[in-house]
Every structure is written in C-alpha cells, then in structure tokens.
PDB file of N, CA and C in Angstrom:
ATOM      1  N   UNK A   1     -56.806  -7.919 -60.291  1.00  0.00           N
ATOM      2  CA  UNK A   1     -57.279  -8.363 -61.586  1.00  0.00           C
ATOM      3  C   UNK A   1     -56.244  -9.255 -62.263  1.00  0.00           C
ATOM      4  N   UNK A   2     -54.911  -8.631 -62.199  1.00  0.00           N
ATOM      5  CA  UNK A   2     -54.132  -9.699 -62.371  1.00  0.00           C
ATOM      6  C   UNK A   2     -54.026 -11.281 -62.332  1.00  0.00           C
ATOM      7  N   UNK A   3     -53.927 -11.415 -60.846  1.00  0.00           N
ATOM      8  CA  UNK A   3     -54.273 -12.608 -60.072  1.00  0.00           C
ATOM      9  C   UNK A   3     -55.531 -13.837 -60.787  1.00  0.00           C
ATOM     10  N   UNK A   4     -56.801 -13.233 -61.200  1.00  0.00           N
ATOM     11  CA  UNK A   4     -57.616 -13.439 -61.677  1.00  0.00           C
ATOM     12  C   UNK A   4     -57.403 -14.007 -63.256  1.00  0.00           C
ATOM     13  N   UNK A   5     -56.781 -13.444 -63.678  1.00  0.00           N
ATOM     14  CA  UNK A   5     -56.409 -13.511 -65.328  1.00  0.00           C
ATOM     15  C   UNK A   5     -55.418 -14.647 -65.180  1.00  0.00           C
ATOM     16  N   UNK A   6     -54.417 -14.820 -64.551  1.00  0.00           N
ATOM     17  CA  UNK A   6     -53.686 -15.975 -64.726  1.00  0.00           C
ATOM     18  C   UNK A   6     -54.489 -17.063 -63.780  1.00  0.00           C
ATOM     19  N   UNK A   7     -55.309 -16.525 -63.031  1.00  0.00           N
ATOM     20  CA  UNK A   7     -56.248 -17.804 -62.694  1.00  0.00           C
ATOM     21  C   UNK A   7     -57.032 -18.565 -63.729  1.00  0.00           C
ATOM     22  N   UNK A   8     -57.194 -17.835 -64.570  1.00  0.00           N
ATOM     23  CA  UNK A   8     -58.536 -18.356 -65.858  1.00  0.00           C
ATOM     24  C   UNK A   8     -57.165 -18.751 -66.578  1.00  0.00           C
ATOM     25  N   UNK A   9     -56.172 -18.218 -67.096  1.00  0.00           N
ATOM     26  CA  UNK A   9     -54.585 -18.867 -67.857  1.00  0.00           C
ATOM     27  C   UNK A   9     -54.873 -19.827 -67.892  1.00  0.00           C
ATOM     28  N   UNK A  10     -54.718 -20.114 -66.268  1.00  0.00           N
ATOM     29  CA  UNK A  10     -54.195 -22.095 -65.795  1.00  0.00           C
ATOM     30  C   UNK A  10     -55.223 -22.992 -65.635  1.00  0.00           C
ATOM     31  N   UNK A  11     -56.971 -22.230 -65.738  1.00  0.00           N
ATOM     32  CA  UNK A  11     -57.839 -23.338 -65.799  1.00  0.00           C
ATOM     33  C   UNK A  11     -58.009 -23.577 -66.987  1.00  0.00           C
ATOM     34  N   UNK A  12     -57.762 -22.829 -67.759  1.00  0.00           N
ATOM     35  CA  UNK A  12     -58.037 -22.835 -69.519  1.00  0.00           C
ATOM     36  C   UNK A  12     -57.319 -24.239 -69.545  1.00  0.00           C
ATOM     37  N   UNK A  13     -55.771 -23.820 -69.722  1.00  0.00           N
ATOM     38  CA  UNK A  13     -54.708 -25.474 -69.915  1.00  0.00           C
ATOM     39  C   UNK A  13     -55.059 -26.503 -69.017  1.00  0.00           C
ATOM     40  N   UNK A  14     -55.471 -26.901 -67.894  1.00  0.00           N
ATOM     41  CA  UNK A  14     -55.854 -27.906 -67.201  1.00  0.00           C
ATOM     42  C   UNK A  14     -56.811 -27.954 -67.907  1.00  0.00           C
ATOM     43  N   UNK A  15     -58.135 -27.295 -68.213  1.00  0.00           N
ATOM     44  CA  UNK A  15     -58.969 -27.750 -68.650  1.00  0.00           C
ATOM     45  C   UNK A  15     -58.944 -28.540 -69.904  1.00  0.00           C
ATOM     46  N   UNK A  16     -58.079 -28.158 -70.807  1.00  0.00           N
ATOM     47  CA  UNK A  16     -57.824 -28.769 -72.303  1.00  0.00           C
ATOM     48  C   UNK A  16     -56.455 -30.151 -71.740  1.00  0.00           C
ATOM     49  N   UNK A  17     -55.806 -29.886 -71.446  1.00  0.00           N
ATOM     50  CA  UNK A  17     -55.208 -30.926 -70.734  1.00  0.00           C
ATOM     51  C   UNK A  17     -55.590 -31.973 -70.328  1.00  0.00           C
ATOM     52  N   UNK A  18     -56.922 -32.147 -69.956  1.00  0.00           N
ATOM     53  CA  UNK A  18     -57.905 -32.895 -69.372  1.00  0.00           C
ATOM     54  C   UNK A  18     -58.727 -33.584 -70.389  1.00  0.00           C
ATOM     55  N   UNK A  19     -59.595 -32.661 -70.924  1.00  0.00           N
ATOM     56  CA  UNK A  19     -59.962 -33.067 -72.129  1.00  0.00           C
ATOM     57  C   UNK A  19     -59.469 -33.840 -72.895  1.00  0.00           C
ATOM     58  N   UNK A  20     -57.887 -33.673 -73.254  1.00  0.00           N
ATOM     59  CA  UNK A  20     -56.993 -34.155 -74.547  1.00  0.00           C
ATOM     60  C   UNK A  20     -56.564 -36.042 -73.429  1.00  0.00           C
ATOM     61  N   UNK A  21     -56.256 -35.701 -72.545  1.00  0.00           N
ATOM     62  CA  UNK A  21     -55.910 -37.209 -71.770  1.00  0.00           C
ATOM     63  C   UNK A  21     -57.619 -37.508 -71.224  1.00  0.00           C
ATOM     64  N   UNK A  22     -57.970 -37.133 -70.793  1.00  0.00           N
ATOM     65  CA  UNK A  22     -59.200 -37.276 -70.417  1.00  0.00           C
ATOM     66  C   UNK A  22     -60.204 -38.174 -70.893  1.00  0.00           C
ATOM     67  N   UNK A  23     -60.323 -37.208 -72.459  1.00  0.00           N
ATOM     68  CA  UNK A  23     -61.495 -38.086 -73.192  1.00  0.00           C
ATOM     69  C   UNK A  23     -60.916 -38.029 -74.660  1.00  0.00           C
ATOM     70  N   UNK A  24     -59.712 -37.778 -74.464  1.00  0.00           N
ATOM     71  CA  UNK A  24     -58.865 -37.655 -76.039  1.00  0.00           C
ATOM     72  C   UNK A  24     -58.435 -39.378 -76.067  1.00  0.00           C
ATOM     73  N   UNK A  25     -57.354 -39.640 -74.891  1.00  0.00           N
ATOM     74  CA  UNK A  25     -57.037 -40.911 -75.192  1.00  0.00           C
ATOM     75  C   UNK A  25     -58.225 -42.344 -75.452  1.00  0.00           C
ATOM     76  N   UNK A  26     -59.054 -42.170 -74.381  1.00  0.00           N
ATOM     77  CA  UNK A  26     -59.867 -43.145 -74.691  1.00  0.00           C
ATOM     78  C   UNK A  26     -60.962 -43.054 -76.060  1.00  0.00           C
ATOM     79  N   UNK A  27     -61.234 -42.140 -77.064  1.00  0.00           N
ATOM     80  CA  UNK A  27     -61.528 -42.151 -78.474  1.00  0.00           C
ATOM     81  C   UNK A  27     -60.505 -43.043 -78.952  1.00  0.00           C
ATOM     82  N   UNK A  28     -59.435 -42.802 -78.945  1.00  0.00           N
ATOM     83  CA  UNK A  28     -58.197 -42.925 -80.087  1.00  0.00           C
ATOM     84  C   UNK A  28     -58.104 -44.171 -80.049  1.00  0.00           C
ATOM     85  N   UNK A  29     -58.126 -44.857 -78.302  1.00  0.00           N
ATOM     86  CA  UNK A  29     -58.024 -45.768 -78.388  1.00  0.00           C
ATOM     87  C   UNK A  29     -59.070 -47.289 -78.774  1.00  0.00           C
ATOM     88  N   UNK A  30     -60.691 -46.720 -78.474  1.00  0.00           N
ATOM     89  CA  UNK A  30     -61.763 -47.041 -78.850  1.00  0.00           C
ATOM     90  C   UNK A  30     -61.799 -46.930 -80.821  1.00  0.00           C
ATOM     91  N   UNK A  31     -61.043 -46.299 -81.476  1.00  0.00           N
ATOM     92  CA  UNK A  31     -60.767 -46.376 -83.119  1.00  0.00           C
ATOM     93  C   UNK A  31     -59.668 -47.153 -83.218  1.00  0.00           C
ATOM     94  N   UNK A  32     -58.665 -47.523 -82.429  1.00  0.00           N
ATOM     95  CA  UNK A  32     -57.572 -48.646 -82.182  1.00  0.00           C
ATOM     96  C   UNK A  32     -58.650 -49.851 -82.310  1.00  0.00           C
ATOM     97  N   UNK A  33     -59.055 -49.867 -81.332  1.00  0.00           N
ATOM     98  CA  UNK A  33     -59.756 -51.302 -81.360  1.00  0.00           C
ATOM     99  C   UNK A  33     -60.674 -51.455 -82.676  1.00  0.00           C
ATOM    100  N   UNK A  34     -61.634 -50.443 -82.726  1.00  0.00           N
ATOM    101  CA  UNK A  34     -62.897 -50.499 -84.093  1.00  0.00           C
ATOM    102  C   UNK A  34     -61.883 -50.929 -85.556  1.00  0.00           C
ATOM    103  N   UNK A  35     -60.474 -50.079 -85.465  1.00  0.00           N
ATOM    104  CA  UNK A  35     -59.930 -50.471 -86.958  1.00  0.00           C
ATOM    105  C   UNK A  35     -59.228 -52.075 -86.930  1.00  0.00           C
ATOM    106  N   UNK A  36     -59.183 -52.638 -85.933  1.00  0.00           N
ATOM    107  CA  UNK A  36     -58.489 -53.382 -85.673  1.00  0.00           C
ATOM    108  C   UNK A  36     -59.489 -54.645 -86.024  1.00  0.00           C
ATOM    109  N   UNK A  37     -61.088 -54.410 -85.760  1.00  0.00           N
ATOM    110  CA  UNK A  37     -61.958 -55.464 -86.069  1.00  0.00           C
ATOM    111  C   UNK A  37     -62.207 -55.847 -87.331  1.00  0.00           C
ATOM    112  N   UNK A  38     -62.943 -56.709 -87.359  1.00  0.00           N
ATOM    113  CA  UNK A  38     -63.053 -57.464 -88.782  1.00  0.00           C
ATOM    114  C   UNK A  38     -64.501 -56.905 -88.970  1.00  0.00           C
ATOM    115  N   UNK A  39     -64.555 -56.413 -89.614  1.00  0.00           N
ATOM    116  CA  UNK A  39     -65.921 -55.567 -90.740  1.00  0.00           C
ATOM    117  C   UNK A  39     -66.569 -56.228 -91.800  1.00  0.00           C
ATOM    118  N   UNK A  40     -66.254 -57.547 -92.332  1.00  0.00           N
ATOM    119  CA  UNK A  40     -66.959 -57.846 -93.422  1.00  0.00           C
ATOM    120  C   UNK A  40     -66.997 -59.484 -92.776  1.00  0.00           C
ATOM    121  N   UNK A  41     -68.631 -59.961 -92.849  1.00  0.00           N
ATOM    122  CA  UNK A  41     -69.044 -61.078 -92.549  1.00  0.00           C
ATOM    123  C   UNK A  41     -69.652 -61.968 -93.919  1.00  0.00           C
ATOM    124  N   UNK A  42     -68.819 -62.761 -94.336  1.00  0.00           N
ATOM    125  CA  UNK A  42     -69.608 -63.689 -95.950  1.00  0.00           C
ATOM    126  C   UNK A  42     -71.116 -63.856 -95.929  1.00  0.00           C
ATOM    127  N   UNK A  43     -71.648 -63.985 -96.616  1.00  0.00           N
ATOM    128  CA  UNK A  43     -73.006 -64.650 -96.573  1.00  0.00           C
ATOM    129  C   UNK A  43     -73.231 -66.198 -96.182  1.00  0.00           C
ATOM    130  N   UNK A  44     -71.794 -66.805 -96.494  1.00  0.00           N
ATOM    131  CA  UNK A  44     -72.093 -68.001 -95.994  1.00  0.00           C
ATOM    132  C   UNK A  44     -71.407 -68.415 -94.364  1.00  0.00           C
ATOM    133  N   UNK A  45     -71.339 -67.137 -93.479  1.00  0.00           N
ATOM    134  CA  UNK A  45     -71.625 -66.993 -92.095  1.00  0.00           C
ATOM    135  C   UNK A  45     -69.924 -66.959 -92.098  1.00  0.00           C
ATOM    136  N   UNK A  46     -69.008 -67.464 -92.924  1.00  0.00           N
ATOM    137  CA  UNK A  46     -67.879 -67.301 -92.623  1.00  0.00           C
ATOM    138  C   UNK A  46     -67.038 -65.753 -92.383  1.00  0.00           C
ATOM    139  N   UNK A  47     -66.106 -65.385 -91.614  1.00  0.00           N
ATOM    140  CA  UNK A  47     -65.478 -64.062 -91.233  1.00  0.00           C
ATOM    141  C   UNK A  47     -64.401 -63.672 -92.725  1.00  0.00           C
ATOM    142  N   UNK A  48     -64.520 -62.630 -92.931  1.00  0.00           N
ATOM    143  CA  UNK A  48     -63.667 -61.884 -94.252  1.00  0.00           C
ATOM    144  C   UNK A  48     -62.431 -61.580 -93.712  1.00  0.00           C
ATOM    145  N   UNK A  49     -61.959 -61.261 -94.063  1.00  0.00           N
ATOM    146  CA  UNK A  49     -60.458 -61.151 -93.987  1.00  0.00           C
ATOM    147  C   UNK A  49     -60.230 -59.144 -93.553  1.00  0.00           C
ATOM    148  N   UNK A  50     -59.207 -59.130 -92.905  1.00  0.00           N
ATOM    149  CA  UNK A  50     -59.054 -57.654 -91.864  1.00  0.00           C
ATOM    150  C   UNK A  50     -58.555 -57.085 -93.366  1.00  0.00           C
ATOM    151  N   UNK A  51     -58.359 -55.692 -93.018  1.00  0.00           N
ATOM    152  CA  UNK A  51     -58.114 -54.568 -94.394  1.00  0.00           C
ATOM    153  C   UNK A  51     -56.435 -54.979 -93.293  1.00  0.00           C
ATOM    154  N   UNK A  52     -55.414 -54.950 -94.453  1.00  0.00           N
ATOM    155  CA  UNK A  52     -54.488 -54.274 -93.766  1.00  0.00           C
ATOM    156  C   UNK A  52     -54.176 -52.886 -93.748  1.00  0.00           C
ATOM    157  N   UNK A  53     -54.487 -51.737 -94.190  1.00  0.00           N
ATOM    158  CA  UNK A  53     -54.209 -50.669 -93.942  1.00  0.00           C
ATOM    159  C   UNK A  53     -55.400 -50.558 -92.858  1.00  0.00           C
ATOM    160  N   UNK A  54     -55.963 -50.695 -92.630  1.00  0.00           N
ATOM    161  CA  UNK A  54     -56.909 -50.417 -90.959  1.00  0.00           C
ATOM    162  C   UNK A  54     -56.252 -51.153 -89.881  1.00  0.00           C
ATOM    163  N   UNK A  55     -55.615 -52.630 -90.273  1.00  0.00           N
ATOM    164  CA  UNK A  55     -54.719 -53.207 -89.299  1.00  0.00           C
ATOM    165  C   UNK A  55     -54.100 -52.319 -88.692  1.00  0.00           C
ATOM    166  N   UNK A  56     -53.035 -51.794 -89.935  1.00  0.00           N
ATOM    167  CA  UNK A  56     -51.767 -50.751 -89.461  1.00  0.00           C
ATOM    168  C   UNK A  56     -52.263 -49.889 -88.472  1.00  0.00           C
ATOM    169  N   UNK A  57     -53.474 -48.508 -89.156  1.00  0.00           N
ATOM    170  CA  UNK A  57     -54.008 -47.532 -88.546  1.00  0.00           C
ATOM    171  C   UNK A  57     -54.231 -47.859 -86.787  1.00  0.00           C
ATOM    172  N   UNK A  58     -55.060 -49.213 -87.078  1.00  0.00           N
ATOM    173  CA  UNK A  58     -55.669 -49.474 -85.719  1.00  0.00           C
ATOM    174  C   UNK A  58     -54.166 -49.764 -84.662  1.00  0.00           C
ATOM    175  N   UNK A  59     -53.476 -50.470 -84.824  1.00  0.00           N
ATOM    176  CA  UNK A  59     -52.141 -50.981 -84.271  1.00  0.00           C
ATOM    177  C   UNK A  59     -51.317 -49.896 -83.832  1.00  0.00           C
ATOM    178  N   UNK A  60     -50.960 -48.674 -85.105  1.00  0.00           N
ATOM    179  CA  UNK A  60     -50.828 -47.464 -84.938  1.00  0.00           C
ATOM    180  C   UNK A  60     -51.176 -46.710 -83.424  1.00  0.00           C
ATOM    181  N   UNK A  61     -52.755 -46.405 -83.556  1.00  0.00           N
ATOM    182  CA  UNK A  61     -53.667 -45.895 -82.487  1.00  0.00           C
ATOM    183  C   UNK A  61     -53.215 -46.425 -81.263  1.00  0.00           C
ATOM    184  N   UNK A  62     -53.310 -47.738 -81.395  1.00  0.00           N
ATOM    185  CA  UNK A  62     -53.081 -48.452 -79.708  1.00  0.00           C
ATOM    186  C   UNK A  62     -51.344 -48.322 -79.163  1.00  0.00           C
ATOM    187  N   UNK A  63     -50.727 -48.512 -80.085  1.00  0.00           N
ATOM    188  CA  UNK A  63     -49.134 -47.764 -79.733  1.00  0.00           C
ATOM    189  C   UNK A  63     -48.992 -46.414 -79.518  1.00  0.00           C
ATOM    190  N   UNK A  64     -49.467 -45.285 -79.587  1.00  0.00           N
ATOM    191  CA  UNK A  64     -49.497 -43.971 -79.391  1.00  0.00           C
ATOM    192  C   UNK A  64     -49.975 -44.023 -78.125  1.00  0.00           C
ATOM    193  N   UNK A  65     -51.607 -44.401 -77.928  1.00  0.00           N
ATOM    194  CA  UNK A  65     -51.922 -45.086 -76.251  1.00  0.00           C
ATOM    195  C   UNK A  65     -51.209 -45.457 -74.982  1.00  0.00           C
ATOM    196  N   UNK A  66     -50.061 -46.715 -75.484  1.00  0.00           N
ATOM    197  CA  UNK A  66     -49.788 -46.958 -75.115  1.00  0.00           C
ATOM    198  C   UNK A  66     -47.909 -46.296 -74.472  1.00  0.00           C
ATOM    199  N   UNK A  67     -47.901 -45.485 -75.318  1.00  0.00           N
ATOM    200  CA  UNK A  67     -46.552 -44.705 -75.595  1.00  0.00           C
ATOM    201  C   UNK A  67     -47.098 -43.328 -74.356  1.00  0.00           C
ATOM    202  N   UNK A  68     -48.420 -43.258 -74.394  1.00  0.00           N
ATOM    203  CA  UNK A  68     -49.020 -41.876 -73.475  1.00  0.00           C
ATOM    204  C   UNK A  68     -49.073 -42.379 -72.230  1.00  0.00           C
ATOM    205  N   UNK A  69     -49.763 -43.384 -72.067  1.00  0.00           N
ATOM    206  CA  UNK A  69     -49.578 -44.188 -70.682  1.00  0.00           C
ATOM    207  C   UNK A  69     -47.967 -44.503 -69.669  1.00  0.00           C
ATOM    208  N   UNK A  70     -47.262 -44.842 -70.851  1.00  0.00           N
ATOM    209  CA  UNK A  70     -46.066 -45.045 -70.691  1.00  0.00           C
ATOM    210  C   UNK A  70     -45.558 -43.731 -70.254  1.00  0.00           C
ATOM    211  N   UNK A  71     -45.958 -42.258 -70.719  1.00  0.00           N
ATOM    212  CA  UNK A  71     -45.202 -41.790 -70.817  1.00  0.00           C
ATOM    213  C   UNK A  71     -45.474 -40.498 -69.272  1.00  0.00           C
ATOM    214  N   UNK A  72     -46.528 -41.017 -69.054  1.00  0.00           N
ATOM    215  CA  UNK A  72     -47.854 -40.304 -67.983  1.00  0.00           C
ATOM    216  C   UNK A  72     -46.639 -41.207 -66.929  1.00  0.00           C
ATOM    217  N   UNK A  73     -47.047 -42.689 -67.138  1.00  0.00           N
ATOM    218  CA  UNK A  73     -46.231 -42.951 -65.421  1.00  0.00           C
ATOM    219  C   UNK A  73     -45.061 -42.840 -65.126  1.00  0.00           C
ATOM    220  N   UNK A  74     -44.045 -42.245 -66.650  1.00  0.00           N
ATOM    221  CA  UNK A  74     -42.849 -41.865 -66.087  1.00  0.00           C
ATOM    222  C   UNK A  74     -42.795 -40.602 -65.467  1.00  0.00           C
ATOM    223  N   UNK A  75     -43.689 -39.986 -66.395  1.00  0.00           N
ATOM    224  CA  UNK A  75     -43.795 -38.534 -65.431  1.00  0.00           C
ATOM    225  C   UNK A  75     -44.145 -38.394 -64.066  1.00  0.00           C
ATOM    226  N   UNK A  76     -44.887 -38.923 -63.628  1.00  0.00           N
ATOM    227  CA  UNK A  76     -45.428 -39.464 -62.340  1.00  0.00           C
ATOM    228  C   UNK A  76     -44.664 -39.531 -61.240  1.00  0.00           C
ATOM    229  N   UNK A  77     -43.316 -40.569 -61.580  1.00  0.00           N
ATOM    230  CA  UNK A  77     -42.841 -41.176 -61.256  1.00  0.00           C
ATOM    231  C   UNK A  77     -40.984 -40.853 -61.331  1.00  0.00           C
ATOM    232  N   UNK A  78     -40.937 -39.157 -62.196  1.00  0.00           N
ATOM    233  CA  UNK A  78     -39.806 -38.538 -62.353  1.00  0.00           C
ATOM    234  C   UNK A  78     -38.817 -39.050 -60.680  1.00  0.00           C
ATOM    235  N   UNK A  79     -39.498 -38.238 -60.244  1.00  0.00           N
ATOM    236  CA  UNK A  79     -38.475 -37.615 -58.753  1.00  0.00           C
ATOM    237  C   UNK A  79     -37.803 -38.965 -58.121  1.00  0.00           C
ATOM    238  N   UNK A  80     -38.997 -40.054 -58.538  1.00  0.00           N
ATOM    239  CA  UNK A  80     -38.748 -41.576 -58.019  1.00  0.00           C
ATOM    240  C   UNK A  80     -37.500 -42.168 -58.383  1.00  0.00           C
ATOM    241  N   UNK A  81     -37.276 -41.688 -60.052  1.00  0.00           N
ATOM    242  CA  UNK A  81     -36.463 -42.298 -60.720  1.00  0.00           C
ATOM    243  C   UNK A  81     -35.307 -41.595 -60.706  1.00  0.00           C
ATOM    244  N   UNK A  82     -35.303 -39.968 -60.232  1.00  0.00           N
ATOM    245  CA  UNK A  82     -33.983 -39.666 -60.264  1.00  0.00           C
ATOM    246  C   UNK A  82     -33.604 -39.920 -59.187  1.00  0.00           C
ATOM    247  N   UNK A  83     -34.158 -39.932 -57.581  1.00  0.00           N
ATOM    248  CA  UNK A  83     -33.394 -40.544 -56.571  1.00  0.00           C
ATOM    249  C   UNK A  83     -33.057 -41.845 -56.393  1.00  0.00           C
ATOM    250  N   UNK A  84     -33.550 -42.753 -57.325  1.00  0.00           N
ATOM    251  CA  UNK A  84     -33.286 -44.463 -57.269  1.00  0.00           C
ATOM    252  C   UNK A  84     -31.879 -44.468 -57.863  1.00  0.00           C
ATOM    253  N   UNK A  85     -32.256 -44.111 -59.556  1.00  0.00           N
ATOM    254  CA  UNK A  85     -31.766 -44.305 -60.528  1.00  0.00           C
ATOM    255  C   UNK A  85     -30.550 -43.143 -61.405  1.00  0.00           C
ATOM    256  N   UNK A  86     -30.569 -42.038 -60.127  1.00  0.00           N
ATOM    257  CA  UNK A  86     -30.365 -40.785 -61.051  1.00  0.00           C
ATOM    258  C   UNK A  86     -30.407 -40.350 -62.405  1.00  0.00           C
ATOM    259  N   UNK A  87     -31.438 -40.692 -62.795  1.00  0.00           N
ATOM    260  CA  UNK A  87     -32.220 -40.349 -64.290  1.00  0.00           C
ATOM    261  C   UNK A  87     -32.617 -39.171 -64.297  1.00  0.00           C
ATOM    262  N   UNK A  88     -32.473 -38.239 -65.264  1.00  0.00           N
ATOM    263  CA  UNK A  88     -33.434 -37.094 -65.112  1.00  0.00           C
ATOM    264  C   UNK A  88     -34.148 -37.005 -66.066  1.00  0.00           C
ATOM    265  N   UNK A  89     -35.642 -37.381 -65.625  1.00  0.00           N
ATOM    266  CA  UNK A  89     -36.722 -36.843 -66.957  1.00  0.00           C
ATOM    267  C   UNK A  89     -37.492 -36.016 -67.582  1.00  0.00           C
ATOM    268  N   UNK A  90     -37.845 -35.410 -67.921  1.00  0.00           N
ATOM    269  CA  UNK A  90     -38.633 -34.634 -67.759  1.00  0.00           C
ATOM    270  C   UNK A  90     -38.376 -33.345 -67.136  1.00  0.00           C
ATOM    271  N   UNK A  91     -37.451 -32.960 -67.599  1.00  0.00           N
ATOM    272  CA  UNK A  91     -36.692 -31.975 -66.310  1.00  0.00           C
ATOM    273  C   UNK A  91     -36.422 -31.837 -64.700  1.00  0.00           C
ATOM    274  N   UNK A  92     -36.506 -32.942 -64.614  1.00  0.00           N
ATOM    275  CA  UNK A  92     -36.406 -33.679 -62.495  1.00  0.00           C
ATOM    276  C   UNK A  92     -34.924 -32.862 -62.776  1.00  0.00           C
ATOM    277  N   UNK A  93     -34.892 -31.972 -61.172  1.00  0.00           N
ATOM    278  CA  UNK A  93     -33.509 -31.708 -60.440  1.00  0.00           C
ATOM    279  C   UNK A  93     -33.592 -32.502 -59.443  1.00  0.00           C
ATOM    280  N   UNK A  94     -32.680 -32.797 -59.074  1.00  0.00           N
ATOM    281  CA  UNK A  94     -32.087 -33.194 -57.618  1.00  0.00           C
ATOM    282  C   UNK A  94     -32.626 -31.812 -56.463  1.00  0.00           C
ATOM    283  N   UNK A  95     -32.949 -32.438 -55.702  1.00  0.00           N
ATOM    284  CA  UNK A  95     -33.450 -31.022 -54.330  1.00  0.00           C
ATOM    285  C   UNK A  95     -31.802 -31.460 -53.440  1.00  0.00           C
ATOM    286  N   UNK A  96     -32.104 -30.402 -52.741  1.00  0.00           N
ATOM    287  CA  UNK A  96     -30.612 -30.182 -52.264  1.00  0.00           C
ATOM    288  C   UNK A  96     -29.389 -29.649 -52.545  1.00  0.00           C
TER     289      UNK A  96
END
C-alpha cells in the first residue's frame, strides 16, 4: 500500500507540473501577445494608440515565457554544461 501512495504522490506533481508548463505557459503567453495588441480602431479606419500599462503587462508576460523556456533548456541541458563548462546548475554533481 505504501508503494501505491507514493505512486499517486508523484503522479499528482507530474500531473500539475504538466499542467502549469503544459497549458500554463502557453495562456500567459497568448495574454502576452492579446495585451500587447492594439484594441481601439478610430472611426475614421485609422489605428489608436497601445495603453501603455498593457504594453508593460503584455512585455512583462512574454519575458517570464521567455525566462521559463530559458530556464527549461538549461535544465535539460545541466549535466551538458557541467562536463563542458563545469557549471553547476540546478544542483548537477559531477559522477565519479
């Protein structure tokens, strides 16, 4: 029964893990782009001018994105970088 219980533990966190990169990043980043658009069209067909506080927000959004991505392929890519580079990230040991 044991065995079982930390089986459901570790699908629980993969499962939300998943979720949160899964279908978390691409929202955040889909409201990156939406705040980032221009929302108000003149009547005389000409484009209105961006909010800057939605600028920020939206700009915001897509740097966090892009900071997760960034931060996904270093993880990825730990063991790579401490035997190239001897970096340790993410908690990478050296084997051996």
């Amino acid at each position: 029964m044991d065995t079982f219980l930390k089986t459901v533990d570790s699908l629980w966190r993969v499962v939300a893990i998943g979720l949160v990169f899964g279908a978390g990043l691409p929202v955040v980043f889909a409201y990156g782009i939406k705040f980032l658009a221009v929302n108000e069209i003149n009547a005389d067909g000409t484009v209105g001018r961006r909010n800057p506080v939605m600028a920020f927000a939206g700009s915001a959004l897509l740097a966090l994105v892009l900071l997760s991505v960034i931060a996904g392929v270093l993880f990825i890519a730990k063991d790579f970088i401490l035997t190239s580079f001897d970096i340790s990230l993410f908690g990478a040991k050296a084997k051996g």
